[in-house]
PDB file of N, CA and C in Angstrom:
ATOM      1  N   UNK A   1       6.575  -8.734  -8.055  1.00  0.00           N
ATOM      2  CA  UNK A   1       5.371  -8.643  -7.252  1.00  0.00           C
ATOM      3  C   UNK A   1       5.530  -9.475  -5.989  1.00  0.00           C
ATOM      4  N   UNK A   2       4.903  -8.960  -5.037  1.00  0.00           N
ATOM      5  CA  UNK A   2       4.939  -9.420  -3.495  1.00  0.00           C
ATOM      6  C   UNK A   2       3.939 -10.068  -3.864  1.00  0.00           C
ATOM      7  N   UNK A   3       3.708 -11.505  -3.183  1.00  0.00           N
ATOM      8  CA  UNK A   3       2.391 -12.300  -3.305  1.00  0.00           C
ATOM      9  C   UNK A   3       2.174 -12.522  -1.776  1.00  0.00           C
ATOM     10  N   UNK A   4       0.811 -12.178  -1.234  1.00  0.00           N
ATOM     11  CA  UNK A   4       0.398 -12.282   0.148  1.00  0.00           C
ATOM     12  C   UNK A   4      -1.172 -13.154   0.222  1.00  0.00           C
ATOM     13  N   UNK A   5      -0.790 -14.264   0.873  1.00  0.00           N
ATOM     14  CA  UNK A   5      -1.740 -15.749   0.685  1.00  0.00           C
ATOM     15  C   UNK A   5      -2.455 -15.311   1.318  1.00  0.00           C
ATOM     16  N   UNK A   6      -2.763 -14.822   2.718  1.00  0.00           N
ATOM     17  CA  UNK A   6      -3.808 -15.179   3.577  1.00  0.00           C
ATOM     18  C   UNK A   6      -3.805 -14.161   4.468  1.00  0.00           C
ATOM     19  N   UNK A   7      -4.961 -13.999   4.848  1.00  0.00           N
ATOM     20  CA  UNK A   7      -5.845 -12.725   5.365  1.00  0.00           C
ATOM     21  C   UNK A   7      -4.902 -11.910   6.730  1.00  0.00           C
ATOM     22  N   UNK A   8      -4.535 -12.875   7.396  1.00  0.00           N
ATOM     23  CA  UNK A   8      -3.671 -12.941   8.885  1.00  0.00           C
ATOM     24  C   UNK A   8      -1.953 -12.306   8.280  1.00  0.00           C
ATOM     25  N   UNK A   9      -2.113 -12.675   7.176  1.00  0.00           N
ATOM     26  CA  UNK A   9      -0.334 -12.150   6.373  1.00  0.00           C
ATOM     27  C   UNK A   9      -0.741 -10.731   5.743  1.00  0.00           C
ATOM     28  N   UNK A  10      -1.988 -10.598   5.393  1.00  0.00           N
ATOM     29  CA  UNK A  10      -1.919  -9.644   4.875  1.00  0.00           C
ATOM     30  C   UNK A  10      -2.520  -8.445   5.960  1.00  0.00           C
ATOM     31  N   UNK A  11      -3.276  -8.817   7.124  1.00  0.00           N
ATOM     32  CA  UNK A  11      -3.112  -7.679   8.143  1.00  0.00           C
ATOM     33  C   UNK A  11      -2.025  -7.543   8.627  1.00  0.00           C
ATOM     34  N   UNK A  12      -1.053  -8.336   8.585  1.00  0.00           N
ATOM     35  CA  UNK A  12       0.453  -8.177   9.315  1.00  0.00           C
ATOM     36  C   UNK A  12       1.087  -7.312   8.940  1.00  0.00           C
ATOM     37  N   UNK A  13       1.189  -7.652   7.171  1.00  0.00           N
ATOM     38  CA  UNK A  13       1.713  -6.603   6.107  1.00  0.00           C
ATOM     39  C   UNK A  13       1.110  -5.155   6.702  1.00  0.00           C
ATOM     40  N   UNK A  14       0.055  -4.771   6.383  1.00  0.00           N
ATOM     41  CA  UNK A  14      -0.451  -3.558   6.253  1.00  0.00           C
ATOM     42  C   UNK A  14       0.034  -2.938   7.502  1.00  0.00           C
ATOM     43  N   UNK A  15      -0.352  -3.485   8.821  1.00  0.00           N
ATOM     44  CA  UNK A  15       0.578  -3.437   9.937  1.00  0.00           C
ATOM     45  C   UNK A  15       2.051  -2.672  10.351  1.00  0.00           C
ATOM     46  N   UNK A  16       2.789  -3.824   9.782  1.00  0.00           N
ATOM     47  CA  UNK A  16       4.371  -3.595   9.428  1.00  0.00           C
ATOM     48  C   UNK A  16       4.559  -1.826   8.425  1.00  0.00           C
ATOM     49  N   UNK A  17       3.539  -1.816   7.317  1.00  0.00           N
ATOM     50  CA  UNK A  17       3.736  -0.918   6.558  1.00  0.00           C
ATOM     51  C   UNK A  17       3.336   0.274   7.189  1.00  0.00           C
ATOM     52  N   UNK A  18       2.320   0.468   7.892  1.00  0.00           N
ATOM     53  CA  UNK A  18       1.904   1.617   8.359  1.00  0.00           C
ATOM     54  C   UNK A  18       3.085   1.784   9.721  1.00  0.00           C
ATOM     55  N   UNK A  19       3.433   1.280  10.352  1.00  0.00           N
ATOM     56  CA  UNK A  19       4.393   1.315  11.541  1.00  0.00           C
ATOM     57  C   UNK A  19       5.849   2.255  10.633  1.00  0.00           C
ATOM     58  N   UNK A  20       6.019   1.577   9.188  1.00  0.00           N
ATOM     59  CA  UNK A  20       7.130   2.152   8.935  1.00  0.00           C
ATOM     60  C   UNK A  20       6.985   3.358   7.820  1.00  0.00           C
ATOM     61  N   UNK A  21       5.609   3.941   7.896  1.00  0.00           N
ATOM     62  CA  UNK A  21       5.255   5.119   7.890  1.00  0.00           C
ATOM     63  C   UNK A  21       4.916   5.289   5.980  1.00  0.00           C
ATOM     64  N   UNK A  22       4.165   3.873   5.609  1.00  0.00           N
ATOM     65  CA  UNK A  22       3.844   4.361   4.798  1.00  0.00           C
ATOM     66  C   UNK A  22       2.126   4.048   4.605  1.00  0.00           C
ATOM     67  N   UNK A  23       1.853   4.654   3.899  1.00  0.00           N
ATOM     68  CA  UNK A  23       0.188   5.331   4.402  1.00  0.00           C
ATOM     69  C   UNK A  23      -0.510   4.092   3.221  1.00  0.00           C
ATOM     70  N   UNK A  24      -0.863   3.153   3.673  1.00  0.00           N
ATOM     71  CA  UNK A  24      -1.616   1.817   3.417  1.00  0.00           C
ATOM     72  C   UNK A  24      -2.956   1.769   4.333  1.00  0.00           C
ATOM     73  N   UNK A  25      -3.793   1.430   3.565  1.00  0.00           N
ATOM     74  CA  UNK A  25      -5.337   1.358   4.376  1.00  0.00           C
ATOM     75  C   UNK A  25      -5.998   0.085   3.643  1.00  0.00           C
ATOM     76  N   UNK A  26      -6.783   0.160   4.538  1.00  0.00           N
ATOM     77  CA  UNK A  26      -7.831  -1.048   3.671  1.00  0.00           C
ATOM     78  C   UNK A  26      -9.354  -0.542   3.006  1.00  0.00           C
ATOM     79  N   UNK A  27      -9.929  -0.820   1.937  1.00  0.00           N
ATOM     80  CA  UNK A  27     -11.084  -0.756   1.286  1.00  0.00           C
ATOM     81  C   UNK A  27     -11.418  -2.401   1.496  1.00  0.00           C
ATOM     82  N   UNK A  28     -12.522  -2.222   1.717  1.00  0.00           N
ATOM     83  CA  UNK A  28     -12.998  -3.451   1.982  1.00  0.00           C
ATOM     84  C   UNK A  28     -11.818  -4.683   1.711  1.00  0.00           C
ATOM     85  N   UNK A  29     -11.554  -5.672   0.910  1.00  0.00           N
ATOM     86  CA  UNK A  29     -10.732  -6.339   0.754  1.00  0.00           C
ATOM     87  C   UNK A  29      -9.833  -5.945  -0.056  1.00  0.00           C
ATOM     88  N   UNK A  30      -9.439  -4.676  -0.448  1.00  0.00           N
ATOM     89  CA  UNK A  30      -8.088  -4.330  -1.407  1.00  0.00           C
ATOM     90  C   UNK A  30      -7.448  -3.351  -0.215  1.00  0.00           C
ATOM     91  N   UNK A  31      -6.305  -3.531  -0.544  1.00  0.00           N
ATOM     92  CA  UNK A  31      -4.973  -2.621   0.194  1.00  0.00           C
ATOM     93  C   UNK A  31      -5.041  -1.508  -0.890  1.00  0.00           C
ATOM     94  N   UNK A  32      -4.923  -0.545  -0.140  1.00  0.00           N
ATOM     95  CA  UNK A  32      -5.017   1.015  -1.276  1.00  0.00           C
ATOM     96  C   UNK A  32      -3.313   1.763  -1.019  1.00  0.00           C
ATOM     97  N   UNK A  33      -2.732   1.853  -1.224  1.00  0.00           N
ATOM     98  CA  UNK A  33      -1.337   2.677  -1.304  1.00  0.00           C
ATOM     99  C   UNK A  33      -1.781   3.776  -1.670  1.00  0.00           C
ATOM    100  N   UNK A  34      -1.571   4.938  -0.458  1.00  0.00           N
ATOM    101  CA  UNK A  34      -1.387   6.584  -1.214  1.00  0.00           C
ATOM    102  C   UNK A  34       0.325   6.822  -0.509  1.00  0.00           C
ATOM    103  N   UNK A  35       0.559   7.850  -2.383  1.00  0.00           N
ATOM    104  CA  UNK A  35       1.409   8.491  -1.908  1.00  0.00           C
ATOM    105  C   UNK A  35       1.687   9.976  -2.508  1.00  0.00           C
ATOM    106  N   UNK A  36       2.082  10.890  -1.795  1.00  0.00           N
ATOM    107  CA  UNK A  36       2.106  12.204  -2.019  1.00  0.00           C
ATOM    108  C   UNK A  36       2.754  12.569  -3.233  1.00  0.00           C
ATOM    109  N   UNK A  37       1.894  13.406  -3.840  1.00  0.00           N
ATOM    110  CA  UNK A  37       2.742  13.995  -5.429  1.00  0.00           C
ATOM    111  C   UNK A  37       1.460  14.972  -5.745  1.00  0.00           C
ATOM    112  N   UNK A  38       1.937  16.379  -5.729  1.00  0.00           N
ATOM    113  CA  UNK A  38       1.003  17.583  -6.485  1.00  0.00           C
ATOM    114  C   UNK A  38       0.363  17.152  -7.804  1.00  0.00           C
ATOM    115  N   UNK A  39       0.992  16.293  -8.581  1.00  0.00           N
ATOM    116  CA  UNK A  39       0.510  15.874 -10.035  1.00  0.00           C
ATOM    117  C   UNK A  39      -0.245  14.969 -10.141  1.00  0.00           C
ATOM    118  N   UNK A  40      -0.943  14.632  -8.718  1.00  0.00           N
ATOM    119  CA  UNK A  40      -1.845  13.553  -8.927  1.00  0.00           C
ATOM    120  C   UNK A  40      -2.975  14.119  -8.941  1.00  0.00           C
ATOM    121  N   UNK A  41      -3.222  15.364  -9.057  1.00  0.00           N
ATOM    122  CA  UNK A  41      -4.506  16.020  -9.476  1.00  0.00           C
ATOM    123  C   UNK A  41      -4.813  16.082 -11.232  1.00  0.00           C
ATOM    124  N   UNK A  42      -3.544  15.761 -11.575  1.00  0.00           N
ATOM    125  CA  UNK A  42      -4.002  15.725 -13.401  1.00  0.00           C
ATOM    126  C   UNK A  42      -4.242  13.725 -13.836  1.00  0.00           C
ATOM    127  N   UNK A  43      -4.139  13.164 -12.454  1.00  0.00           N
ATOM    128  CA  UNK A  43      -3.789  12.001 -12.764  1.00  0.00           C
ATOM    129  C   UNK A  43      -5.570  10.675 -12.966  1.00  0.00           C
ATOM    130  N   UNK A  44      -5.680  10.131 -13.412  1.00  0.00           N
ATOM    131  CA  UNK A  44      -6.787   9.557 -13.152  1.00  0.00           C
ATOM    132  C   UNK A  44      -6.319   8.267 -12.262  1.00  0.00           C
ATOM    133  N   UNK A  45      -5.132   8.157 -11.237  1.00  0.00           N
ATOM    134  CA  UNK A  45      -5.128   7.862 -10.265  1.00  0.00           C
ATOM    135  C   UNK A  45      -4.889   8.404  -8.903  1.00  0.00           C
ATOM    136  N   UNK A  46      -5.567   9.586  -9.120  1.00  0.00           N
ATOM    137  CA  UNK A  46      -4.932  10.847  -8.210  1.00  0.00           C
ATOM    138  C   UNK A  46      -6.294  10.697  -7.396  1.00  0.00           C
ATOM    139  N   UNK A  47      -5.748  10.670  -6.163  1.00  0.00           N
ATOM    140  CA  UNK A  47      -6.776  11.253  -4.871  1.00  0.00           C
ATOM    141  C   UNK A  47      -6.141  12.502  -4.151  1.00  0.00           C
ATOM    142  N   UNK A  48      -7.251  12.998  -3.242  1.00  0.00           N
ATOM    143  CA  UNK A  48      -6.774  14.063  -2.374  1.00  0.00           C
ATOM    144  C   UNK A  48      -7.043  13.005  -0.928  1.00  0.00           C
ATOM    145  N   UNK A  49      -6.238  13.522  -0.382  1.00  0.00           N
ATOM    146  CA  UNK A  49      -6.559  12.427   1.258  1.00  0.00           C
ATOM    147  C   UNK A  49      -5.431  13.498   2.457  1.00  0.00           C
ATOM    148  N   UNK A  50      -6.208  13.569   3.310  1.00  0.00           N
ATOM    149  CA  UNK A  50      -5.160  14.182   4.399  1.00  0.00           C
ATOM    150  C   UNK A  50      -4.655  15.560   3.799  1.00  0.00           C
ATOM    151  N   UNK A  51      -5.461  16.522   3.090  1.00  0.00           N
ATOM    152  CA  UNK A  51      -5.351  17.283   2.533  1.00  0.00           C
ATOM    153  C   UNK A  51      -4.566  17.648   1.444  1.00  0.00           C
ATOM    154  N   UNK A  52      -3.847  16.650   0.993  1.00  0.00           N
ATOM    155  CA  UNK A  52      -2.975  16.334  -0.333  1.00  0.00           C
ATOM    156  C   UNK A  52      -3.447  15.807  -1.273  1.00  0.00           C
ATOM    157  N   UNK A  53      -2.917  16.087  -2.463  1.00  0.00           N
ATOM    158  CA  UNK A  53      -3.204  15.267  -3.764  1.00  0.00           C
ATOM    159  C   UNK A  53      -1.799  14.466  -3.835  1.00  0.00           C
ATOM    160  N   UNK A  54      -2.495  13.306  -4.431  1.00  0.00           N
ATOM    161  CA  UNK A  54      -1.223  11.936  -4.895  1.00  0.00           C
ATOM    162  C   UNK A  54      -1.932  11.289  -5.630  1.00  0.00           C
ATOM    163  N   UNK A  55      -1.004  10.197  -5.492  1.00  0.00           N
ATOM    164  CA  UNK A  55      -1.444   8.946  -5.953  1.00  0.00           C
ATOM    165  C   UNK A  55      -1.915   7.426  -5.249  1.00  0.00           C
ATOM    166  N   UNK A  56      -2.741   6.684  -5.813  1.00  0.00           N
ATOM    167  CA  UNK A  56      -3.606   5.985  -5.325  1.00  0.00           C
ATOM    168  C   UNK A  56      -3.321   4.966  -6.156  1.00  0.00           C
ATOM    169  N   UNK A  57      -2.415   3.912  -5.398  1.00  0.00           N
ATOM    170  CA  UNK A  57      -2.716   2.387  -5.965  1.00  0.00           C
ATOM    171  C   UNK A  57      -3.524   1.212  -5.532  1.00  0.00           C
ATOM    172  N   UNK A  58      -3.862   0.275  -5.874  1.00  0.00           N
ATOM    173  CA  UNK A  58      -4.753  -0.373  -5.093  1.00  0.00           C
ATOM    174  C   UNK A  58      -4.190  -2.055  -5.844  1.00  0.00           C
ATOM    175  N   UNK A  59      -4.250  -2.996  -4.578  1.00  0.00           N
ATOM    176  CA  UNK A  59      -3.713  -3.902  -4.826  1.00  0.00           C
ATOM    177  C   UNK A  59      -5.146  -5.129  -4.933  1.00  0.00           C
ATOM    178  N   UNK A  60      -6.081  -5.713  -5.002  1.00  0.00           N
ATOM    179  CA  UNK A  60      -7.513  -6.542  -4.751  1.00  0.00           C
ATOM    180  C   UNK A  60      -6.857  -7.959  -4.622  1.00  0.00           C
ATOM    181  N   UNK A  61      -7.675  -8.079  -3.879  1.00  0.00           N
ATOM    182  CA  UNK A  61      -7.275  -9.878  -3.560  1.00  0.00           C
ATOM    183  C   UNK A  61      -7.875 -10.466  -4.544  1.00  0.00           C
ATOM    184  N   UNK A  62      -7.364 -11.473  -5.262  1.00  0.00           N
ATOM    185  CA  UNK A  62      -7.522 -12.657  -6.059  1.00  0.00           C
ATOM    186  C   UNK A  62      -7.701 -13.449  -5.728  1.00  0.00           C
ATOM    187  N   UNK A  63      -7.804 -14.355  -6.784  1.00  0.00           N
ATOM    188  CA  UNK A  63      -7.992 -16.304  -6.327  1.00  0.00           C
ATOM    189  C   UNK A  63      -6.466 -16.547  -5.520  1.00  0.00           C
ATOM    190  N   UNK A  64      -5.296 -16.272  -5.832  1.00  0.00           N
ATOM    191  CA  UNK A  64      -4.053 -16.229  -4.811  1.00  0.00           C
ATOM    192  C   UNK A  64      -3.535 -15.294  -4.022  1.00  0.00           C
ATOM    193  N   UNK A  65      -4.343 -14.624  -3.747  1.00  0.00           N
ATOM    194  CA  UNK A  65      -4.342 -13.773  -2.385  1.00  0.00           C
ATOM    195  C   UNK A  65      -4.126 -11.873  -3.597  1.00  0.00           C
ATOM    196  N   UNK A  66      -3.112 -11.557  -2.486  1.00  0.00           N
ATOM    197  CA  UNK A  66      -3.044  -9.914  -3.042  1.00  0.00           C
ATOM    198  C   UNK A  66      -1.574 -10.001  -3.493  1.00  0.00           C
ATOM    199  N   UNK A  67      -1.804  -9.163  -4.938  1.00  0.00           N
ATOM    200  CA  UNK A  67      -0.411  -9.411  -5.563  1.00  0.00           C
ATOM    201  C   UNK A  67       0.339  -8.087  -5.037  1.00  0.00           C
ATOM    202  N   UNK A  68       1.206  -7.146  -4.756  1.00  0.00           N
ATOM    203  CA  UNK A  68       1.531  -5.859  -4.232  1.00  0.00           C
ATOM    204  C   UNK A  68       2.643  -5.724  -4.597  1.00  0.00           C
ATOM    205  N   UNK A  69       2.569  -4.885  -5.537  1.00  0.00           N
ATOM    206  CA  UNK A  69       4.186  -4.215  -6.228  1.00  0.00           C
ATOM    207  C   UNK A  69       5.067  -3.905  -5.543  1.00  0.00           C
ATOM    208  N   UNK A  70       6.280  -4.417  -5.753  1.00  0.00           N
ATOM    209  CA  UNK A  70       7.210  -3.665  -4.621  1.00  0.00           C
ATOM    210  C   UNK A  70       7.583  -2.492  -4.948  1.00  0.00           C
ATOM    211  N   UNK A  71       6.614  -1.481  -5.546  1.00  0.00           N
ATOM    212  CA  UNK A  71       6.809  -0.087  -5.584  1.00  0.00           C
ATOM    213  C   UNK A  71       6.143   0.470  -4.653  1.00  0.00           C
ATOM    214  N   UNK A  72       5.420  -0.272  -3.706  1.00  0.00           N
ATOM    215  CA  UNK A  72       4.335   0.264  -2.603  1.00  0.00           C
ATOM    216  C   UNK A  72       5.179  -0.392  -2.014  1.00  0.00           C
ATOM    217  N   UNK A  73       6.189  -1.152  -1.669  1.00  0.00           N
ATOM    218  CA  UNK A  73       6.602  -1.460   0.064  1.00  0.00           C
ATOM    219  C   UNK A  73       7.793  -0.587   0.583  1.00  0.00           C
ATOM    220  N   UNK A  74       7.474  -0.268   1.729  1.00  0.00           N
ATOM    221  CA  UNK A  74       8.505   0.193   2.387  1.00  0.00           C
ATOM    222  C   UNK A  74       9.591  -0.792   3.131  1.00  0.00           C
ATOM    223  N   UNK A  75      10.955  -0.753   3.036  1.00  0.00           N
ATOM    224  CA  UNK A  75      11.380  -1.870   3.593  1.00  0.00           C
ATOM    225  C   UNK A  75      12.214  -1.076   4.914  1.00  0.00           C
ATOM    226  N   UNK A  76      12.225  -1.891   5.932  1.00  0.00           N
ATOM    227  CA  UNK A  76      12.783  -1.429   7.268  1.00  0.00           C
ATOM    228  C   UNK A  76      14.363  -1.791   7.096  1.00  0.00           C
ATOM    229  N   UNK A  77      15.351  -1.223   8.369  1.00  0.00           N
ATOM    230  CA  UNK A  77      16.180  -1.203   8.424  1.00  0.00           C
ATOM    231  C   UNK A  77      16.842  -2.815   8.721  1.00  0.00           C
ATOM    232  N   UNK A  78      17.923  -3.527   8.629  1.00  0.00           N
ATOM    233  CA  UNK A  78      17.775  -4.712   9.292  1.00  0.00           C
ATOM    234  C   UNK A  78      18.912  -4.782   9.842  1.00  0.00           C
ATOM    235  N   UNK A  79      18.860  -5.572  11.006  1.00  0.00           N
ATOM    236  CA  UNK A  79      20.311  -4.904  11.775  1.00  0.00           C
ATOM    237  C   UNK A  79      21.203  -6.452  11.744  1.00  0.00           C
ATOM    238  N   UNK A  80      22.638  -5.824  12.130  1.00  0.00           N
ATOM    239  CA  UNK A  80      23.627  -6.610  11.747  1.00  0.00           C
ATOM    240  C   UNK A  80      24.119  -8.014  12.537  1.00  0.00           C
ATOM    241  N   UNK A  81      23.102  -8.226  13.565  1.00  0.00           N
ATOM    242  CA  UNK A  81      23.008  -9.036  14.497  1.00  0.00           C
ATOM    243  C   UNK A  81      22.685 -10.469  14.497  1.00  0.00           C
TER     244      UNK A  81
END
């Protein structure tokens, strides 16, 4: 688990994530992860959004901030420099 302390780290995050094209939003204070899959219509974490059905994770801030699976991050390229 990714652990993200503070409010300013965690708009950065969401930030960074949507730039590298993965579809993170905010609900009031939880980070929501969708991601595309036809079978998230049998799923009871299945939304439709952007005219697709997937899946819908959601991360809520705690007493130590937001815990976020690294099955929701996208990681960027990093160069050799």
């Amino acid at each position: 688990m990714l652990t993200i302390t503070t409010l300013p780290e965690a708009e950065k995050f969401v930030r960074r994530q949507q730039r590298l094209g993965n579809d993170v939003r905010w609900d009031n204070y939880d980070m929501v992860f969708f991601r595309e899959a036809p079978q998230g219509v049998y799923s009871k974490n299945g939304a439709f959004r952007n005219g697709e059905w997937g899946f819908e994770n959601r991360s809520p801030v705690t007493g130590a901030g937001w815990e976020v699976d690294y099955r929701n991050v996208k990681r960027g390229r990093r160069s050799r420099n």
